[in-house]
Protein backbone atom coordinates (compact mmCIF):
# COMPACT_ATOMS: atom_id res chain seq x y z
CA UNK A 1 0.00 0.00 0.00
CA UNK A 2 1.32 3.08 -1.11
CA UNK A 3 0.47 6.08 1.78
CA UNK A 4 0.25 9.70 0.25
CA UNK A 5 -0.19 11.73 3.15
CA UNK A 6 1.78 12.07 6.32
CA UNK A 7 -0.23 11.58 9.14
CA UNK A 8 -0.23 14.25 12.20
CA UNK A 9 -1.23 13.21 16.14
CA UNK A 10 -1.47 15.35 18.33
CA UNK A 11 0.21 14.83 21.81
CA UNK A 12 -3.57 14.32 23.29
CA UNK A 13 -3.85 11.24 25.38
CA UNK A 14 -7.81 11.22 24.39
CA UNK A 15 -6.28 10.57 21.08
CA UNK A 16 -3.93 7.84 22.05
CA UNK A 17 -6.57 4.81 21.88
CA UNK A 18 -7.76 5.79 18.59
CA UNK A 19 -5.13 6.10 16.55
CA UNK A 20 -1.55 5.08 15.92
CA UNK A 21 1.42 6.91 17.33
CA UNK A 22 2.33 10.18 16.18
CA UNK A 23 4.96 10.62 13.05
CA UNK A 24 5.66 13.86 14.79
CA UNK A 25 4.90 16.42 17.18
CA UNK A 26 2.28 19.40 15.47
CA UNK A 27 4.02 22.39 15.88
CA UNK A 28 1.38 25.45 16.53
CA UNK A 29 4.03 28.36 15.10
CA UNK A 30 3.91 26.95 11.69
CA UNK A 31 1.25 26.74 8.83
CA UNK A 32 -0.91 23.68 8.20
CA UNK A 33 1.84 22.82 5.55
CA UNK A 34 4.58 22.44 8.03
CA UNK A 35 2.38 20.00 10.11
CA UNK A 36 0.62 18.09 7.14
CA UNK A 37 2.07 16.68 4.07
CA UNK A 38 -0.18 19.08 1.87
CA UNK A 39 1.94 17.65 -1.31
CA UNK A 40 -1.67 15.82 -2.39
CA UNK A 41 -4.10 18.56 -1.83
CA UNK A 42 -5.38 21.74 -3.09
CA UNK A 43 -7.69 24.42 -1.26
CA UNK A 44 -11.19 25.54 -1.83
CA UNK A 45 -12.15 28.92 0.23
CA UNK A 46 -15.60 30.69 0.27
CA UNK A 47 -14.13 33.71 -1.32
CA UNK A 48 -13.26 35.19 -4.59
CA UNK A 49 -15.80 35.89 -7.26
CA UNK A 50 -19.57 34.80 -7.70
CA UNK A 51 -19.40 30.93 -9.19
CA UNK A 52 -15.51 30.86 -9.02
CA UNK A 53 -14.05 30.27 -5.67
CA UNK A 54 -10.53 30.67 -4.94
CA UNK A 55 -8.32 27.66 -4.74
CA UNK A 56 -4.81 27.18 -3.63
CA UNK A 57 -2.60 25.28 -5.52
CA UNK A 58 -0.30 22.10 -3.46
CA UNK A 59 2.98 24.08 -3.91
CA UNK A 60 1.66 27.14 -2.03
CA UNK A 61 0.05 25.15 0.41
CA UNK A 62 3.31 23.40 1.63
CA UNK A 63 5.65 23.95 3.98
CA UNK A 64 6.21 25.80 7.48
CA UNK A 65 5.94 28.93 5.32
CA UNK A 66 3.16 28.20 3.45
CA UNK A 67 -0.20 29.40 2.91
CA UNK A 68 -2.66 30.03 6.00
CA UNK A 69 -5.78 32.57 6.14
CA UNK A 70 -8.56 33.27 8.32
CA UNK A 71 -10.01 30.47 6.30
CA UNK A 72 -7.48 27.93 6.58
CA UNK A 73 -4.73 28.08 9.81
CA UNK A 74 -3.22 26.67 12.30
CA UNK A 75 -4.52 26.81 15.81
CA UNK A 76 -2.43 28.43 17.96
CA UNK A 77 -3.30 26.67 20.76
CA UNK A 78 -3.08 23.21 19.98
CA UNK A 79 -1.25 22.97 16.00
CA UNK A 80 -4.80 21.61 14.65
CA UNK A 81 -5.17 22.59 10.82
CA UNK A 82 -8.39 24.21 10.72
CA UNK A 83 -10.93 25.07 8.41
CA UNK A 84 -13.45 28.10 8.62
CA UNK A 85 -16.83 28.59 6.56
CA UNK A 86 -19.54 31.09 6.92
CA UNK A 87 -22.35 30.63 6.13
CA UNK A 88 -21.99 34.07 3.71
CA UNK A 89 -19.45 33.10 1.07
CA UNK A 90 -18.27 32.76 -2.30
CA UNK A 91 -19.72 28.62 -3.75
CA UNK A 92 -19.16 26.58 -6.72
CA UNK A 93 -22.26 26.73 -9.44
CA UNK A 94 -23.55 23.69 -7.82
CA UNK A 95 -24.11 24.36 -4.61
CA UNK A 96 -25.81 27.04 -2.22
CA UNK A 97 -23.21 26.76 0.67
CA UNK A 98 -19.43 28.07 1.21
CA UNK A 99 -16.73 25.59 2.17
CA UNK A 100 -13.10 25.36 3.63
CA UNK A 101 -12.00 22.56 1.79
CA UNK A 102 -9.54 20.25 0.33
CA UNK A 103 -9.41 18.50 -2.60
CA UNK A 104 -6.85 15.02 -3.36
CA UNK A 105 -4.49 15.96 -5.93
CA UNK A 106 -1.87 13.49 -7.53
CA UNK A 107 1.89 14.69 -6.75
CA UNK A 108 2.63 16.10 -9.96
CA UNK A 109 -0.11 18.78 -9.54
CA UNK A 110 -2.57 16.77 -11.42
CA UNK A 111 -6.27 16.30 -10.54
CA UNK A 112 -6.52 12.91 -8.57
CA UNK A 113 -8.82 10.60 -10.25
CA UNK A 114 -8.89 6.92 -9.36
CA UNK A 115 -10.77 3.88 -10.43
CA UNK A 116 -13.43 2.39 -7.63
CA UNK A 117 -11.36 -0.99 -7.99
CA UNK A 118 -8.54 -1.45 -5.33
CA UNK A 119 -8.29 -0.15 -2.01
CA UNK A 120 -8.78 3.68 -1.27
CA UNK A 121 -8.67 4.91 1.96
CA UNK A 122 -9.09 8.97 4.01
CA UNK A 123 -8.45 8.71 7.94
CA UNK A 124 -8.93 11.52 9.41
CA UNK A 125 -8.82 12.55 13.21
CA UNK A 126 -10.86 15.87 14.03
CA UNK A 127 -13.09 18.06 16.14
CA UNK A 128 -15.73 19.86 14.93
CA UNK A 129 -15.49 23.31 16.75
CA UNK A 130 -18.76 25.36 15.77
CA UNK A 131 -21.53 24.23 13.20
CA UNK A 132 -24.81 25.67 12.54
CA UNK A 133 -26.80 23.42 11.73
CA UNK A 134 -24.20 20.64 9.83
CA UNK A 135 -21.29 19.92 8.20
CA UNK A 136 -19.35 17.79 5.87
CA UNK A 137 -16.13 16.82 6.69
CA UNK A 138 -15.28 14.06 4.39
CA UNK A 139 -16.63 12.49 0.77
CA UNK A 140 -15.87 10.64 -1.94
CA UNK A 141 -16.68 13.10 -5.02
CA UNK A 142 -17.25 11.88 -8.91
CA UNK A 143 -14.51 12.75 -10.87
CA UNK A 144 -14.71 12.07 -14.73
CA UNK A 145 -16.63 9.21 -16.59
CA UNK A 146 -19.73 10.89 -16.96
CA UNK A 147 -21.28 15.14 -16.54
CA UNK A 148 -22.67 14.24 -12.60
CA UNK A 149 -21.33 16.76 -10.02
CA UNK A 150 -22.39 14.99 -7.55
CA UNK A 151 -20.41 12.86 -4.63
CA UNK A 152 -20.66 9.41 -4.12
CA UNK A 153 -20.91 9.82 -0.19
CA UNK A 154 -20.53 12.55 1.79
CA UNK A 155 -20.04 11.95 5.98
CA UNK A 156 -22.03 14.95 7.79
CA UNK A 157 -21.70 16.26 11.46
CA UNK A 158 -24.52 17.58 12.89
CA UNK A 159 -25.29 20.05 15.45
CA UNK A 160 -26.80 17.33 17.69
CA UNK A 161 -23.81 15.26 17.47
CA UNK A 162 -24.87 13.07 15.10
CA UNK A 163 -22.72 11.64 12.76
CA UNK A 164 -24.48 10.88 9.23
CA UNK A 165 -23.48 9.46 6.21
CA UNK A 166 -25.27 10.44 3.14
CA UNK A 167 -25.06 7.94 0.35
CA UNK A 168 -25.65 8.95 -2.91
CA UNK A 169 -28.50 6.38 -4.77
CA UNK A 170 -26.86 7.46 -7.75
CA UNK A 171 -25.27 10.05 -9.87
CA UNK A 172 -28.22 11.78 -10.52
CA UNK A 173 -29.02 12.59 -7.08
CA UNK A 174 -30.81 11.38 -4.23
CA UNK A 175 -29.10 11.08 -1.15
CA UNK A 176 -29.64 8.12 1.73
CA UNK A 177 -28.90 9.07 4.91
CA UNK A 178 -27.09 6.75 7.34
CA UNK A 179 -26.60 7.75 11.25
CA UNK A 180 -22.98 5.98 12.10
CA UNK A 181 -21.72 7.50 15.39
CA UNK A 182 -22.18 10.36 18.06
CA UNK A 183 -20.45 13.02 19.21
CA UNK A 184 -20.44 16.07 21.53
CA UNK A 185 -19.67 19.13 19.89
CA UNK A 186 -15.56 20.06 20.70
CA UNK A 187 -15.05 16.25 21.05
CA UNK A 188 -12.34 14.47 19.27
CA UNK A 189 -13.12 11.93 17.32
CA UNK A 190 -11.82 9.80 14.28
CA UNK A 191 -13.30 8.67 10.77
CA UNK A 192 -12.06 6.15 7.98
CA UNK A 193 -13.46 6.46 4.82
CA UNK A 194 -12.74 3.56 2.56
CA UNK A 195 -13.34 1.96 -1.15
CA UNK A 196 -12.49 -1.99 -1.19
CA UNK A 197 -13.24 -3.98 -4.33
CA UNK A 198 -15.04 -1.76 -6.52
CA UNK A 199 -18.15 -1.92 -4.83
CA UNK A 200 -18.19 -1.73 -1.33
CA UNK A 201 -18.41 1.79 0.90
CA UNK A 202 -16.17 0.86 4.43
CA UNK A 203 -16.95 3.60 6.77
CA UNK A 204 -15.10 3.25 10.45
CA UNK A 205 -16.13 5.97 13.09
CA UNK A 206 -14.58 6.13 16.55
CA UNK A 207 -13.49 2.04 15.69
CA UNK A 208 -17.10 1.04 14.85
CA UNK A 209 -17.41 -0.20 10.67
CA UNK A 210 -20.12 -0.60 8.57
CA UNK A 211 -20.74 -1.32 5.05
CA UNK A 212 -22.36 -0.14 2.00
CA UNK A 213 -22.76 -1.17 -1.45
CA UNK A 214 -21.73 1.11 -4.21
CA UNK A 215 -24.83 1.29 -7.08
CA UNK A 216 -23.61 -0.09 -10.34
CA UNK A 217 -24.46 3.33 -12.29
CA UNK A 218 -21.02 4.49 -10.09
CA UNK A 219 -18.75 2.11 -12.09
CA UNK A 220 -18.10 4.65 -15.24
CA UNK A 221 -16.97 7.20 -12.65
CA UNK A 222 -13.67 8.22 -12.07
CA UNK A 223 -13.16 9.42 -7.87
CA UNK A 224 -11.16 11.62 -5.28
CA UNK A 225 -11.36 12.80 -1.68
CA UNK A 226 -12.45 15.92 0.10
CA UNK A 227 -11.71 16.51 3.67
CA UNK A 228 -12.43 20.02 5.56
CA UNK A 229 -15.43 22.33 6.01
CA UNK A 230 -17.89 22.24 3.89
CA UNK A 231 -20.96 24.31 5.85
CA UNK A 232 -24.55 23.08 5.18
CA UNK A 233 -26.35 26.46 6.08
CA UNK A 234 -26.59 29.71 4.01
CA UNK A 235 -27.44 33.20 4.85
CA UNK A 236 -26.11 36.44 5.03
CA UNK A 237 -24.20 35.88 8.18
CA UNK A 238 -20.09 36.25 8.28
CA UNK A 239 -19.90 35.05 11.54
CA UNK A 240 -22.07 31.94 11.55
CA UNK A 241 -20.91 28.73 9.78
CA UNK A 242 -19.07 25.42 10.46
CA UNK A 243 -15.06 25.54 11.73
CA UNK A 244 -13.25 22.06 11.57
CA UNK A 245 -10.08 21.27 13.10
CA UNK A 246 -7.94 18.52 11.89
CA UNK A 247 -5.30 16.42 14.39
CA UNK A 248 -4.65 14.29 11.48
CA UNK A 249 -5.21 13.39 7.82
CA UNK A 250 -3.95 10.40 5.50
CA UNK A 251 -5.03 9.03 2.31
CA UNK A 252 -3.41 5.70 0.83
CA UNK A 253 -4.49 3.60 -2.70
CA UNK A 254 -3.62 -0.01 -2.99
């Protein structure tokens, strides 16, 4: 298995039982970049111009010197790589709500874009600091093979705690919602998002799996990750919205 992301732990004991033991130590005087490989991921903000928001490339991303915003730091307190998004902000032509987000890239700067065959997965370990009403932190988006925009999963936290996946019953739309875990809001917790086989959806949340089957009318489509904040709510509020913040992040194909 070939991993593509360095992974980051926190010194938190909470964190110790859930997930290996740290590569290194995050450091909070640096950006995201000098914490997380960010070699295999470019940036979506909720700014920049109506339809079109900005997006930071890999190369400015990495590094203890790279790039960090209100939208996209490192906590001071703890090193976490966090993610802001108002509910006010700049969205792609598909959708009616702003996101802090990041999208898998291959190393040479190329969009990533795997097959569902093999073994794909995103581990994450996160809080979820403020939300709204919800917010994705984690999906499995089409890539080419077809004109749907639309993810194959996307895993939701909501302001109740609940932790949802939302299935997609197939690339035209409609979504199937799935409730997989529970957490209080400010709580650590951890998520594994996998592809095995070309057909099966292996979610793991706080150590708990379950399985889904992937709809045939997937099987043209091309895929890649997304990890961050992507806020569920809309209005014309800068100072409500969804901020995520990440202890650590990998993503490995086999």
């Amino acid at each position: 298995m070939r991993v593509r992301a360095l992974l980051v732990l926190l010194a938190v004991p909470a964190l110790a039982a859930a997930v290996a033991a740290p590569a290194q130590a995050a450091d909070p005087g640096v950006a995201p970049g000098g914490n997380f490989d960010l070699g295999i991921w470019q940036l979506q903000e909720p700014v920049g111009s109506p339809g079109s928001p900005t997006t930071i490339s890999s190369s400015r991303l990495k590094g203890a010197n790279g790039f960090q915003d209100s939208y996209f730091y490192t906590d001071k307190r703890d090193g976490a790589m966090t993610f802001w998004a108002p509910e006010k902000g700049v969205t792609t032509p598909n959708s009616n709500y702003a996101r802090s987000e990041l999208r898998e890239m291959n190393r040479d700067g190329s969009a990533a874009n795997w097959s569902l065959s093999g073994s794909h997965k995103l581990n994450a370990t996160l809080r979820v600091v403020s939300v709204t009403k919800n917010v994705c932190v984690g999906q499995v988006h089409l890539g080419s093979g077809g004109s749907s925009t639309k993810p194959l999963l996307e895993l939701y936290y909501h302001s109740n705690g609940d932790i949802v996946l939302g299935t997609e019953n197939s690339p035209d739309g409609g979504q199937t919602p799935h409730t997989v875990g529970h957490v209080s809001i400010g709580k650590t917790w951890t998520y594994t998002i996998g592809i095995s086989g070309g057909n099966t959806i292996d979610l793991t949340v706080n150590g708990s799996t379950t399985h889904y089957g992937i709809p045939s009318s997937f099987k043209q489509y091309k895929q890649y990750f997304k990890a961050g904040s992507y806020n569920q709510s809309s209005s014309s509020s800068t100072t409500n919205g969804a901020r995520v913040a990440f202890y650590g992040l990998t993503v490995s194909h086999g």
